[in-house]
PDB file of N, CA and C in Angstrom:
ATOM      1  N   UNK A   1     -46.208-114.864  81.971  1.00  0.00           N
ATOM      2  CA  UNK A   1     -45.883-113.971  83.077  1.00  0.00           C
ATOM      3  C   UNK A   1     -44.636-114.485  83.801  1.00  0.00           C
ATOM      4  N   UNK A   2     -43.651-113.325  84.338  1.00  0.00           N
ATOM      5  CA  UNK A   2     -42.400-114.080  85.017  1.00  0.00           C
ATOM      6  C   UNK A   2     -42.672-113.923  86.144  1.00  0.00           C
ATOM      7  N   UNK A   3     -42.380-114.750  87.105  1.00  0.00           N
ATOM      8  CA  UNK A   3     -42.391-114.798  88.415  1.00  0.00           C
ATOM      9  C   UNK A   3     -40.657-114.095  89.466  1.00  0.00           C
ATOM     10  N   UNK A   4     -41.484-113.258  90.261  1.00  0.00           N
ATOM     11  CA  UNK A   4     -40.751-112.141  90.704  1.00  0.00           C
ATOM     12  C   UNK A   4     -39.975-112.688  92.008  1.00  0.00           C
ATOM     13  N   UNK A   5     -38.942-113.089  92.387  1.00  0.00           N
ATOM     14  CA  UNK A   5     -38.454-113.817  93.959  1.00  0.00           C
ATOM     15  C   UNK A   5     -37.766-112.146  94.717  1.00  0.00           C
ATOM     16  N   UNK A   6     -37.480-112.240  95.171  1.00  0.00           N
ATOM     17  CA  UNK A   6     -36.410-111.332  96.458  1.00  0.00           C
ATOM     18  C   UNK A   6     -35.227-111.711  95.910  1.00  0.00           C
ATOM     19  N   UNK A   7     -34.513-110.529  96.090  1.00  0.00           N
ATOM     20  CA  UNK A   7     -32.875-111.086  96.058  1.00  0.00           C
ATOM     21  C   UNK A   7     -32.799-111.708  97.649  1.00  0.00           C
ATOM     22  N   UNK A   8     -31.921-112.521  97.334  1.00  0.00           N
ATOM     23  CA  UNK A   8     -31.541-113.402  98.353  1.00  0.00           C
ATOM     24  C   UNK A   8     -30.504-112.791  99.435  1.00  0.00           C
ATOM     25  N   UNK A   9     -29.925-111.671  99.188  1.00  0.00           N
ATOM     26  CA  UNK A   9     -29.303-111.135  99.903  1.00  0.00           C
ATOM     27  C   UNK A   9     -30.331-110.250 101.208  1.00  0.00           C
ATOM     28  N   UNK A  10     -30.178-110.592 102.487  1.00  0.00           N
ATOM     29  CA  UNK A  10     -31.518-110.203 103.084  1.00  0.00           C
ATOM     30  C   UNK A  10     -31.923-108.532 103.394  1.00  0.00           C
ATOM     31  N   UNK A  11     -31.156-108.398 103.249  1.00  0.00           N
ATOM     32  CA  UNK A  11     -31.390-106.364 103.646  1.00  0.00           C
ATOM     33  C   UNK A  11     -31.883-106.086 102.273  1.00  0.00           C
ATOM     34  N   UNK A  12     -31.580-106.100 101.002  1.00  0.00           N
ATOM     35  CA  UNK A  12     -31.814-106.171 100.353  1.00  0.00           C
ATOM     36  C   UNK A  12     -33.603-105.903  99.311  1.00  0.00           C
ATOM     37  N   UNK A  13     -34.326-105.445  99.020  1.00  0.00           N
ATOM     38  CA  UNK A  13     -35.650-105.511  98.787  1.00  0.00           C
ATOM     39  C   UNK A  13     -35.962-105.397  97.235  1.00  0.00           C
ATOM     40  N   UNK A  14     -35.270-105.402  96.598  1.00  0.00           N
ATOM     41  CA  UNK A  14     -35.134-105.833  94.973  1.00  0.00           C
ATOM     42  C   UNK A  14     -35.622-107.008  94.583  1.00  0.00           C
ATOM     43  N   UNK A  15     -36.813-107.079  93.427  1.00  0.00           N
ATOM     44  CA  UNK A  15     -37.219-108.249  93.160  1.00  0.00           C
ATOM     45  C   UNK A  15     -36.663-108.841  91.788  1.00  0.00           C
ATOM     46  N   UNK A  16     -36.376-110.328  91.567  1.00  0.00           N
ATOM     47  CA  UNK A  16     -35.636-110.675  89.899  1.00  0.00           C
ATOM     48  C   UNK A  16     -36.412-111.701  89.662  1.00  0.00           C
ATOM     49  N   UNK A  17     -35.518-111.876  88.542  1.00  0.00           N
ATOM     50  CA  UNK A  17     -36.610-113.368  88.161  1.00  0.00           C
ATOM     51  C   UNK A  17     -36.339-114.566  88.997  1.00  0.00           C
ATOM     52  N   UNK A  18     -37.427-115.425  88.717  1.00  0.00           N
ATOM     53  CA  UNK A  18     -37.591-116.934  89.684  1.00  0.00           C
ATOM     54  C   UNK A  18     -36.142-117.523  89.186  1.00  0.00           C
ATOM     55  N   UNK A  19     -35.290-117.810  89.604  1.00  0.00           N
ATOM     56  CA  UNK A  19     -33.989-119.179  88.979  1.00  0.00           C
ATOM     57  C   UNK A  19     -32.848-117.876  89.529  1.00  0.00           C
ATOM     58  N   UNK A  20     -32.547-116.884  89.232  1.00  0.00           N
ATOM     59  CA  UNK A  20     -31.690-115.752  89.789  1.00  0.00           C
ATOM     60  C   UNK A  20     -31.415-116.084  91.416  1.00  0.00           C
ATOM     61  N   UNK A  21     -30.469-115.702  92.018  1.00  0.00           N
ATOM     62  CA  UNK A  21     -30.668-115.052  93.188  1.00  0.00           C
ATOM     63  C   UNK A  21     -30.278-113.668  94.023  1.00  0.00           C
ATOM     64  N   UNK A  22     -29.153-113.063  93.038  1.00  0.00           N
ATOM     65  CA  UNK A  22     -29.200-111.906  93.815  1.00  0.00           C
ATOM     66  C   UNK A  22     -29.426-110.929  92.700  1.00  0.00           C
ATOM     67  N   UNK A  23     -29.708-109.873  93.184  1.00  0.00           N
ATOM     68  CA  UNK A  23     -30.137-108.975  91.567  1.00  0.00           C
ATOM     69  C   UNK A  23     -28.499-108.180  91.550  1.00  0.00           C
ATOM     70  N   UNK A  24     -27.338-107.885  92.376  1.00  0.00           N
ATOM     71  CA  UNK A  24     -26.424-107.350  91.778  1.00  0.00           C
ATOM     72  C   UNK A  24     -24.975-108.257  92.246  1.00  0.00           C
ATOM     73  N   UNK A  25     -23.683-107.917  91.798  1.00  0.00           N
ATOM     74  CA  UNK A  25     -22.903-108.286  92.178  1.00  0.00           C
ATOM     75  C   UNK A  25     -22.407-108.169  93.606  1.00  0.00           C
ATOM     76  N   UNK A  26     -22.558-106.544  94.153  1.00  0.00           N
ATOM     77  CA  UNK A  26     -22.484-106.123  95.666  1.00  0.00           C
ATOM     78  C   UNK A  26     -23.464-107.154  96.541  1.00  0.00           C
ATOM     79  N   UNK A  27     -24.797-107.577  95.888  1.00  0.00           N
ATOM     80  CA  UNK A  27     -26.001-108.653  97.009  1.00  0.00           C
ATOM     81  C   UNK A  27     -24.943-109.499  97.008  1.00  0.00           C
ATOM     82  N   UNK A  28     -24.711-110.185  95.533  1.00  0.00           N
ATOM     83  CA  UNK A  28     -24.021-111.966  95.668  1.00  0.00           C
ATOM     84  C   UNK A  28     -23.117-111.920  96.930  1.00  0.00           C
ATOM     85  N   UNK A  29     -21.542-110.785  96.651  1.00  0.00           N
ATOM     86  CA  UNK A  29     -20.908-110.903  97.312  1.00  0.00           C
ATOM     87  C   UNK A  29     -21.315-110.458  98.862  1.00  0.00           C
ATOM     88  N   UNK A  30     -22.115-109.674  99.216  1.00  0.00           N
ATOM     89  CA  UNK A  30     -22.815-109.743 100.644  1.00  0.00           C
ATOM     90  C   UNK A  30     -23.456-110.778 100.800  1.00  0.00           C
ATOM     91  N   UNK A  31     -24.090-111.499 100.161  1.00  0.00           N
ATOM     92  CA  UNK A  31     -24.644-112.070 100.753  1.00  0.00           C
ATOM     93  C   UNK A  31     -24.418-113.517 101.705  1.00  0.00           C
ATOM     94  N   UNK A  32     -23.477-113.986 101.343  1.00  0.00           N
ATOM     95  CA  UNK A  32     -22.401-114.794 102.478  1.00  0.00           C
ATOM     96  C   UNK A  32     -21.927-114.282 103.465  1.00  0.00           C
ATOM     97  N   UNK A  33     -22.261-113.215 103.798  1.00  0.00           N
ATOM     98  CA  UNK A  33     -21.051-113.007 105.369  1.00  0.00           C
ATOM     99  C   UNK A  33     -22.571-112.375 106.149  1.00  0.00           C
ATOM    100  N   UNK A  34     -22.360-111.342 107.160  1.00  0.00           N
ATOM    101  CA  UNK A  34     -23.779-111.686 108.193  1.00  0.00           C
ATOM    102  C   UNK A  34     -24.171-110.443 107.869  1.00  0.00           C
ATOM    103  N   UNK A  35     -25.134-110.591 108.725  1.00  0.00           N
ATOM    104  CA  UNK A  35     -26.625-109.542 107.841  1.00  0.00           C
ATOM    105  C   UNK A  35     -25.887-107.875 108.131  1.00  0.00           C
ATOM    106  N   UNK A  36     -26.249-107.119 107.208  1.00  0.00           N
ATOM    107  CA  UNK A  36     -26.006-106.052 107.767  1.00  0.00           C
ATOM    108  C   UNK A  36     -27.231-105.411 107.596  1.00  0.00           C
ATOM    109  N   UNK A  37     -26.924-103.654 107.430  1.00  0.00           N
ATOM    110  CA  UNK A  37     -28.567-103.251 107.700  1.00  0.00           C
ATOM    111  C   UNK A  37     -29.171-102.256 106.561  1.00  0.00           C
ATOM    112  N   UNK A  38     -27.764-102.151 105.921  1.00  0.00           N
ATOM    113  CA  UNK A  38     -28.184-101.716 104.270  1.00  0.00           C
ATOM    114  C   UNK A  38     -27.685-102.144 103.439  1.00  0.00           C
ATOM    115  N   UNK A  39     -28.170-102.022 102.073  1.00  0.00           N
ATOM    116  CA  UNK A  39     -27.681-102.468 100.724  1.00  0.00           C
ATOM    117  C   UNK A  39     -26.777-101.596  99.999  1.00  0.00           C
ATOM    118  N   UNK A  40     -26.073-102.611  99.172  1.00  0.00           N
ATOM    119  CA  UNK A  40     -25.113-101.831  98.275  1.00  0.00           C
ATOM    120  C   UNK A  40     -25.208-102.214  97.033  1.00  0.00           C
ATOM    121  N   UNK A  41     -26.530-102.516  96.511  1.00  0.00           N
ATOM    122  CA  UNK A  41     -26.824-102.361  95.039  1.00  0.00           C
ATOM    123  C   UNK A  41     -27.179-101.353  94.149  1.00  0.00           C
ATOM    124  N   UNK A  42     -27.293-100.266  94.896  1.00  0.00           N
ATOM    125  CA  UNK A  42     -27.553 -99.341  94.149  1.00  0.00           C
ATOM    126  C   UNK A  42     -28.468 -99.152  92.876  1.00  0.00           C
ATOM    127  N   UNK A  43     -29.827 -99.893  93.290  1.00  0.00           N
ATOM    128  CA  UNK A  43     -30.832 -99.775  92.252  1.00  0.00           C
ATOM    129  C   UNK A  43     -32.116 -99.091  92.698  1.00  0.00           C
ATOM    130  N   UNK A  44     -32.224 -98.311  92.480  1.00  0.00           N
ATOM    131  CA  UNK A  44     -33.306 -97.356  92.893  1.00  0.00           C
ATOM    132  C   UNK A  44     -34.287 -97.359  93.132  1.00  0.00           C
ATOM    133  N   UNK A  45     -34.992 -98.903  92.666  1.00  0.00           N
ATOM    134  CA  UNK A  45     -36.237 -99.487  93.630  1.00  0.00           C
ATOM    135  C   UNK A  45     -36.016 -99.674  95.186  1.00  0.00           C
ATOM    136  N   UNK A  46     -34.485-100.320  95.277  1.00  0.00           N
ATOM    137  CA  UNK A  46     -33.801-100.559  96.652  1.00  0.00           C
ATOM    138  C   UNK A  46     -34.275 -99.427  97.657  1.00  0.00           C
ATOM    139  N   UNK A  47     -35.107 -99.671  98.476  1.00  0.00           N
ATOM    140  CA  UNK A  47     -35.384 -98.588  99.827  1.00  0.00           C
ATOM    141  C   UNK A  47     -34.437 -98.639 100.889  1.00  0.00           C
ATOM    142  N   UNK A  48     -33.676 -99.181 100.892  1.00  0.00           N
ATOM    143  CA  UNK A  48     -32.395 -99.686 101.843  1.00  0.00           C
ATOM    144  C   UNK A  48     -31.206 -99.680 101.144  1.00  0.00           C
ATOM    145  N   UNK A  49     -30.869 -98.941  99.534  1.00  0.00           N
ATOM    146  CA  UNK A  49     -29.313 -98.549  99.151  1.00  0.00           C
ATOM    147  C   UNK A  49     -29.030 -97.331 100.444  1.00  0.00           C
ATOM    148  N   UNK A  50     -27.905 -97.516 100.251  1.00  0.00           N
ATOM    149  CA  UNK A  50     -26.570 -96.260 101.182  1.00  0.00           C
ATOM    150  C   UNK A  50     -26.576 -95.339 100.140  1.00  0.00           C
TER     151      UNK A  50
END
């Protein structure tokens, strides 16, 4: 069984595998600068894409 983490990007609600941390390129690069209040991964589990 794989174990499911959060992307690390915090607005964010997409789950990946354990050792990953963000599930897209838009999380990685958000995810260094400060929180905002939606996502821009555009994956359709995401309840918080724009």
């Amino acid at each position: 069984m794989t174990t499911k983490v959060k992307c690390a990007h915090l607005p964010c609600r997409c789950l990946i595998q354990a050792g990953d941390k963000y599930c897209s390129q838009p999380c990685k690069e958000a995810g260094s600068k400060e929180v905002e209040i939606a996502c821009q991964c555009d994956h359709a589990t995401c309840p918080l894409t724009t």
